[in-house]
Protein backbone atom coordinates (compact mmCIF):
# COMPACT_ATOMS: atom_id res chain seq x y z
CA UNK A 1 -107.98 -61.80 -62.69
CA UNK A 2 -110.81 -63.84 -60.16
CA UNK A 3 -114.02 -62.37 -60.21
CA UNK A 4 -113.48 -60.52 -57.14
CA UNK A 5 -110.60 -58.51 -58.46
CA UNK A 6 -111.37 -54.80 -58.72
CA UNK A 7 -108.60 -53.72 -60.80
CA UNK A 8 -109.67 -51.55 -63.83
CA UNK A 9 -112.78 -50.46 -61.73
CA UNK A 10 -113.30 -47.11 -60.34
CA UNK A 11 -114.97 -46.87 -56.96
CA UNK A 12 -116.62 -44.36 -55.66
CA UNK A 13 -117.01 -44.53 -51.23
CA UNK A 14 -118.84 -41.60 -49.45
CA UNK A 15 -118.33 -41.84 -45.77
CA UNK A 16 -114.96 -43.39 -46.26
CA UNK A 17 -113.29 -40.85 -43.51
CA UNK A 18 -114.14 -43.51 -40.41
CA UNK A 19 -115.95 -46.88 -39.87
CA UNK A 20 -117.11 -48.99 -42.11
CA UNK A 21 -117.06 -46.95 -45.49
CA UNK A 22 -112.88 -46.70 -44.29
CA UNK A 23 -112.86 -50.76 -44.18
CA UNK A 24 -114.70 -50.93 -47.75
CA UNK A 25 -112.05 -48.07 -49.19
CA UNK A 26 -109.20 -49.73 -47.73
CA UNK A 27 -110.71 -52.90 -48.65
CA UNK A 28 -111.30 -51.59 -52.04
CA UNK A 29 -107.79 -50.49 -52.79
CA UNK A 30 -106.11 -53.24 -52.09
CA UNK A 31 -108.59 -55.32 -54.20
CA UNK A 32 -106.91 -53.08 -57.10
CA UNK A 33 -109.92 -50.31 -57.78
CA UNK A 34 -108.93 -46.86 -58.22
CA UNK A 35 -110.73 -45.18 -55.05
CA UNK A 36 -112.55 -41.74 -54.80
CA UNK A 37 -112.94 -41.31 -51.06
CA UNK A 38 -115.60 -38.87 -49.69
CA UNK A 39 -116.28 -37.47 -46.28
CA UNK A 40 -117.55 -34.81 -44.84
CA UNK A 41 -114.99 -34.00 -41.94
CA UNK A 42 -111.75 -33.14 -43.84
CA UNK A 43 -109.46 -34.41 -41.19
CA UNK A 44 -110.65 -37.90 -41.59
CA UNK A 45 -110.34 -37.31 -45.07
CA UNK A 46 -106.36 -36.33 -44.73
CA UNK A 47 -106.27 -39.27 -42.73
CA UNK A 48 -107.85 -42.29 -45.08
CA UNK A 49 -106.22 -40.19 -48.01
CA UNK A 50 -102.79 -41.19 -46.40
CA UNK A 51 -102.78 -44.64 -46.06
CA UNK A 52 -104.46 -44.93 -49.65
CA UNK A 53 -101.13 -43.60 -50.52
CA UNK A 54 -98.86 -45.11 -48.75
CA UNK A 55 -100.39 -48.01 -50.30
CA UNK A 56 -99.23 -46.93 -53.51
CA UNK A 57 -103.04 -47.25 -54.96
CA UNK A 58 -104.57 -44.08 -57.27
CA UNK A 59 -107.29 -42.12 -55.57
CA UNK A 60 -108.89 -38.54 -55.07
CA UNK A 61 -110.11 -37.34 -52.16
CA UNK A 62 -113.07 -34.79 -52.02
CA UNK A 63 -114.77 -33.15 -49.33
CA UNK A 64 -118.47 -34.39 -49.50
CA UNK A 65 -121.80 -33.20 -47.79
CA UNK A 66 -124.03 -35.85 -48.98
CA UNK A 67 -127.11 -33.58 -47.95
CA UNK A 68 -125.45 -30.90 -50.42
CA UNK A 69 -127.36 -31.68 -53.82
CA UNK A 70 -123.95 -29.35 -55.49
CA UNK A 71 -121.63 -31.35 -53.27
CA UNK A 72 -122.81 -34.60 -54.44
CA UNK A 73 -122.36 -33.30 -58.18
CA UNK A 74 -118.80 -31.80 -57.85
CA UNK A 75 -117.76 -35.63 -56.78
CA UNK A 76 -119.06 -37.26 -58.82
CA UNK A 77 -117.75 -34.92 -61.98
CA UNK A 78 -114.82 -35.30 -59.82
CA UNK A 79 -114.56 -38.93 -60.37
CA UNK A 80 -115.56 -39.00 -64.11
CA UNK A 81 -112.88 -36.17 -64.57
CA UNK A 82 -110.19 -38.13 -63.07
CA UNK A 83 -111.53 -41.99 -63.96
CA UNK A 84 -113.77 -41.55 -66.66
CA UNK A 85 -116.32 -43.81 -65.19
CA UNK A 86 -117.68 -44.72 -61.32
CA UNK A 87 -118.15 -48.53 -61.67
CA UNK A 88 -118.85 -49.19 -57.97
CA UNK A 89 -120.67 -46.64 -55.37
CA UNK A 90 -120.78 -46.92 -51.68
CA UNK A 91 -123.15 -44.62 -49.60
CA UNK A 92 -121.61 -45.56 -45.67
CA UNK A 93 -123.28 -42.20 -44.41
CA UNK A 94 -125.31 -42.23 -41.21
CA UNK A 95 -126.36 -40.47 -38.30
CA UNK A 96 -128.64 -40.95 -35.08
CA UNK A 97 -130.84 -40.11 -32.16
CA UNK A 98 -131.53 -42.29 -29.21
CA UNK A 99 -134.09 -41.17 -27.80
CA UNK A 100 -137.59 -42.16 -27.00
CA UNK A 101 -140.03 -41.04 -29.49
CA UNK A 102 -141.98 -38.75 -27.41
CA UNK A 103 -138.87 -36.96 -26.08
CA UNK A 104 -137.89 -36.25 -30.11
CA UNK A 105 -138.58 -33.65 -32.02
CA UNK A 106 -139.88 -33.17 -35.40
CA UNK A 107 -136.80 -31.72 -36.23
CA UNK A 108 -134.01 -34.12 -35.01
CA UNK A 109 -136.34 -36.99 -36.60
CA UNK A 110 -136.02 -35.41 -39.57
CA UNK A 111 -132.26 -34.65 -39.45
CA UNK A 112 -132.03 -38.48 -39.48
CA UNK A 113 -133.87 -39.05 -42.13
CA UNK A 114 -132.16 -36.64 -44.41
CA UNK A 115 -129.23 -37.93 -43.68
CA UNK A 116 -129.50 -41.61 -43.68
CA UNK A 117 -132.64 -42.00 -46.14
CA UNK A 118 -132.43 -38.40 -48.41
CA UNK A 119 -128.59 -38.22 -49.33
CA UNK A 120 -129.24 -41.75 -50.87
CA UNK A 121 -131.49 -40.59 -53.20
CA UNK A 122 -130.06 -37.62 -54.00
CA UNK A 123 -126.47 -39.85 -54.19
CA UNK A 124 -128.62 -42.53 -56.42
CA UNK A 125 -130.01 -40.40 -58.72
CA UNK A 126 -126.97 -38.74 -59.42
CA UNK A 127 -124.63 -41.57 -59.48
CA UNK A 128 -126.79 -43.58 -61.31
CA UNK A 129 -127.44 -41.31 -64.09
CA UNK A 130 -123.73 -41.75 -64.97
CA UNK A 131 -124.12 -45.22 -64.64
CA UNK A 132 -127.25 -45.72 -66.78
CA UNK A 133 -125.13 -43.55 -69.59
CA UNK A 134 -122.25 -46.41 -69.34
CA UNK A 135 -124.40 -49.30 -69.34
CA UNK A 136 -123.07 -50.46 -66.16
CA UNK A 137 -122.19 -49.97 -61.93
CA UNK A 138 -122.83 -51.70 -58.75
CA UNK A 139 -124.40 -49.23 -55.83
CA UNK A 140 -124.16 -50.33 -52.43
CA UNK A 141 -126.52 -48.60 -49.62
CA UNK A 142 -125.46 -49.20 -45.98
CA UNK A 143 -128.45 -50.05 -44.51
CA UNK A 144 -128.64 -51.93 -41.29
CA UNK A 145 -130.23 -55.18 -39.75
CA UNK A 146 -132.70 -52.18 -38.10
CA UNK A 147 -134.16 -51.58 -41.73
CA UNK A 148 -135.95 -54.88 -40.84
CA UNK A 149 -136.09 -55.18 -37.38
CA UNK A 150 -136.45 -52.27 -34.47
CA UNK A 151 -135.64 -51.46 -31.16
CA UNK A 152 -136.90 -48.82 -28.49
CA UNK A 153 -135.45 -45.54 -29.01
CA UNK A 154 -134.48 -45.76 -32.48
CA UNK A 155 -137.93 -44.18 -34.30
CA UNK A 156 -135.66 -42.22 -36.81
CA UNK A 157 -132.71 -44.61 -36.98
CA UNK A 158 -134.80 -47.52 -37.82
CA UNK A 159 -137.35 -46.40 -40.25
CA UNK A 160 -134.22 -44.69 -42.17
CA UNK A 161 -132.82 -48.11 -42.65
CA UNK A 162 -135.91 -49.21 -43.21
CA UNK A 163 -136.29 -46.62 -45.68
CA UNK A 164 -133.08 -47.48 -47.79
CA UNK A 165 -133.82 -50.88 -48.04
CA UNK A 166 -136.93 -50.36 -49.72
CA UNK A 167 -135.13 -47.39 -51.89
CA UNK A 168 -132.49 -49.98 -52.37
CA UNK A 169 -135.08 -52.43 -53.99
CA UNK A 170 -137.12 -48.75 -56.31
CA UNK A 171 -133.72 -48.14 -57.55
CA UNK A 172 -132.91 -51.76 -58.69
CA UNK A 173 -136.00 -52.11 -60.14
CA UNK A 174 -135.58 -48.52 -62.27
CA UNK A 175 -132.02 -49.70 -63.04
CA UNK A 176 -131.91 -53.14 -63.76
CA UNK A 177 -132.63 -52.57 -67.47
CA UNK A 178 -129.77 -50.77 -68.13
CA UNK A 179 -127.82 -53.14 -66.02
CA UNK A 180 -127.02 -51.05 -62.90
CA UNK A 181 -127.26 -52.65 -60.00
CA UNK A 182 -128.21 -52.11 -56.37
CA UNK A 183 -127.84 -53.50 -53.47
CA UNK A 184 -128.24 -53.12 -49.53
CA UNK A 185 -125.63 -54.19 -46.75
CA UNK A 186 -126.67 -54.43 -43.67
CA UNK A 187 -124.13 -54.59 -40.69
CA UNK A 188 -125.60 -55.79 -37.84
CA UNK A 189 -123.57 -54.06 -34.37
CA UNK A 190 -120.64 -53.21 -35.51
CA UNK A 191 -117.91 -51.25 -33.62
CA UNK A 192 -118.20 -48.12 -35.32
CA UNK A 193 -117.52 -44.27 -33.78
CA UNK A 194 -121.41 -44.09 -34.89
CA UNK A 195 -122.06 -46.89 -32.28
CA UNK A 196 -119.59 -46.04 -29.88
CA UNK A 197 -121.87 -45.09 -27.05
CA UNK A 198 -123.98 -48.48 -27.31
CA UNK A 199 -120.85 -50.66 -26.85
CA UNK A 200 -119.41 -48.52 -24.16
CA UNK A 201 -122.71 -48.97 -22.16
CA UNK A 202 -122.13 -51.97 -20.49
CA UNK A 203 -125.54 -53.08 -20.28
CA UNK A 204 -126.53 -52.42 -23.73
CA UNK A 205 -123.15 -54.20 -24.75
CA UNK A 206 -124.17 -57.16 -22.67
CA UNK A 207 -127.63 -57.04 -24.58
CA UNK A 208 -126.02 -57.15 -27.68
CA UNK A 209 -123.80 -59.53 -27.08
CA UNK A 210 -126.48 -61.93 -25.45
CA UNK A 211 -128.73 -61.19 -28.60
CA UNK A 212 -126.10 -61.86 -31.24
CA UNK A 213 -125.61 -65.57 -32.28
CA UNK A 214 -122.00 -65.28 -32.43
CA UNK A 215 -121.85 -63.49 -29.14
CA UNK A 216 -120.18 -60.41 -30.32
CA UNK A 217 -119.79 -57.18 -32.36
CA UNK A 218 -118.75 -56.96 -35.88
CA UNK A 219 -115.49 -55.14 -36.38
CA UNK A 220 -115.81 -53.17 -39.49
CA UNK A 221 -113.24 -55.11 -41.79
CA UNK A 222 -115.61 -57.76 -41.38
CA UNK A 223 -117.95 -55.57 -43.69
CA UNK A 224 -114.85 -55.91 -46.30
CA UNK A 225 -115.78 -59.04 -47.82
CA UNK A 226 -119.65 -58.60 -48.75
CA UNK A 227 -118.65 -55.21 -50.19
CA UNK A 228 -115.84 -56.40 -52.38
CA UNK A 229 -118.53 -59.51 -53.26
CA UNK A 230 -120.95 -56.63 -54.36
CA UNK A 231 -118.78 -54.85 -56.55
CA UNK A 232 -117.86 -57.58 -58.21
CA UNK A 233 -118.51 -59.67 -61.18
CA UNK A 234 -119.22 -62.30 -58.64
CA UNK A 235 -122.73 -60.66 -57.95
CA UNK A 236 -123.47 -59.97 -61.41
CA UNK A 237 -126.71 -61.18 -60.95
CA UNK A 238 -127.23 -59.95 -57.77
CA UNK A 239 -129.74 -56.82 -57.30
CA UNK A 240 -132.51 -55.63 -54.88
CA UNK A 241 -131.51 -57.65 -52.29
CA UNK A 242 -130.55 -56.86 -48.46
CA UNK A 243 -126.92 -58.69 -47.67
CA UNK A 244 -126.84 -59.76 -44.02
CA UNK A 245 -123.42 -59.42 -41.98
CA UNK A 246 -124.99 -59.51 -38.47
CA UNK A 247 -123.56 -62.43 -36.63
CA UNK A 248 -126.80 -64.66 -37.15
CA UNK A 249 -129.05 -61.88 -35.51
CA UNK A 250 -131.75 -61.69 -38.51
CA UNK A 251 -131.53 -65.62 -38.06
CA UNK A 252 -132.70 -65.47 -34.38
């Protein structure tokens, strides 16, 4: 086996029902991991869940709210019930609200940050308590090339990334002794259902497009490469650190 073969690894992909967390399970699979796919929206689920199988790998599906502190238990007992272990973990959960930051509310800034920033502690902590116990893991948070940079209209979406890079880095650094290791992606626009409204805007696409090195969007199996490279043995000394996938745009 190469060092960025998953087989004999269990992984462990919340948001995997659409986007970029479906890449990284798909991806996953057929790098040879047994897969437990989360999501919240069960028809999504159904949906990744078949072509898992039809790929003839092992996985179990389970219904996840990420903001649900019980939810977040029940998979992750789910996983050690039917793997014994969770050797990789990918939180690919997000949400957002374009607006301007006087036209949003206390509320709907929070909703993003409980989301995007909360669920990944609550996901950490959890997860990472079973991989503390087993003296190894890989977590990979989905932040964003906006957890280092901004952009108008994006006060909650951008200081949530912002806040997962730097929990990213607190849990690597509480972690790294028992050699558990974290890690942030960060996409940069990337043709995603989340997204979806940016790239059908034709002048924000032409923004974009005009602001991106490479003069394009990611598509989401482009993601499928740095995530394998995280949950491998490759990046065995890789922790704390922010993985850019952005078409040159942090370069810029």
């Amino acid at each position: 086996m190469g060092m960025f073969d998953l087989h004999g690894k269990c992984a462990v992909v919340v948001g995997a029902g659409s986007g970029i967390g479906k890449a990284i399970a798909l991806g996953y699979a057929d790098a040879g991991a047994d897969i437990l796919v989360a999501d919240y929206n069960q028809k999504s689920l159904n949906a990744i869940s078949k072509e898992i199988h039809d790929k003839g790998k092992k996985y179990v599906a389970v219904k996840t709210d990420v903001t649900d502190e019980n939810d977040v238990e029940n998979m992750a007992a789910t996983a050690m019930d039917c793997f014994g272990r969770i050797d990789v973990f990918v939180h690919s959960v997000g949400t957002t609200c374009r607006k301007p930051l006087l036209e949003m509310s206390t509320a709907e800034f929070e909703q993003v940050i409980r989301v995007n920033q909360v669920s990944v502690f609550t996901c950490g902590r959890v997860v990472g308590s079973i991989m503390v116990s087993q003296g190894s893991g890989s977590i990979i948070n989905l932040a964003s090339i906006m957890g280092h940079v901004a952009l108008p209209g994006r006060a909650g979406y951008d200081s949530s990334k912002g806040g997962v890079v730097q929990l990213t880095k607190a849990m690597a650094l509480d972690f790294a002794p028992h050699n558990v290791r974290v890690s942030a992606l960060c996409p940069g626009f990337t043709k995603t259902p989340l997204t979806q409204g940016l790239w059908e805007n034709d002048d924000m696409l032409e923004f974009i497009k005009s602001r991106t090195p490479m003069g394009r969007l990611a598509d989401p199996q482009e993601m499928v490469g740095a995530a394998i490279f995280l949950a491998s043995d490759a990046s065995q000394y890789v922790t704390g650190s922010s993985l850019f996938v952005d078409g040159g745009w942090m370069a810029w």
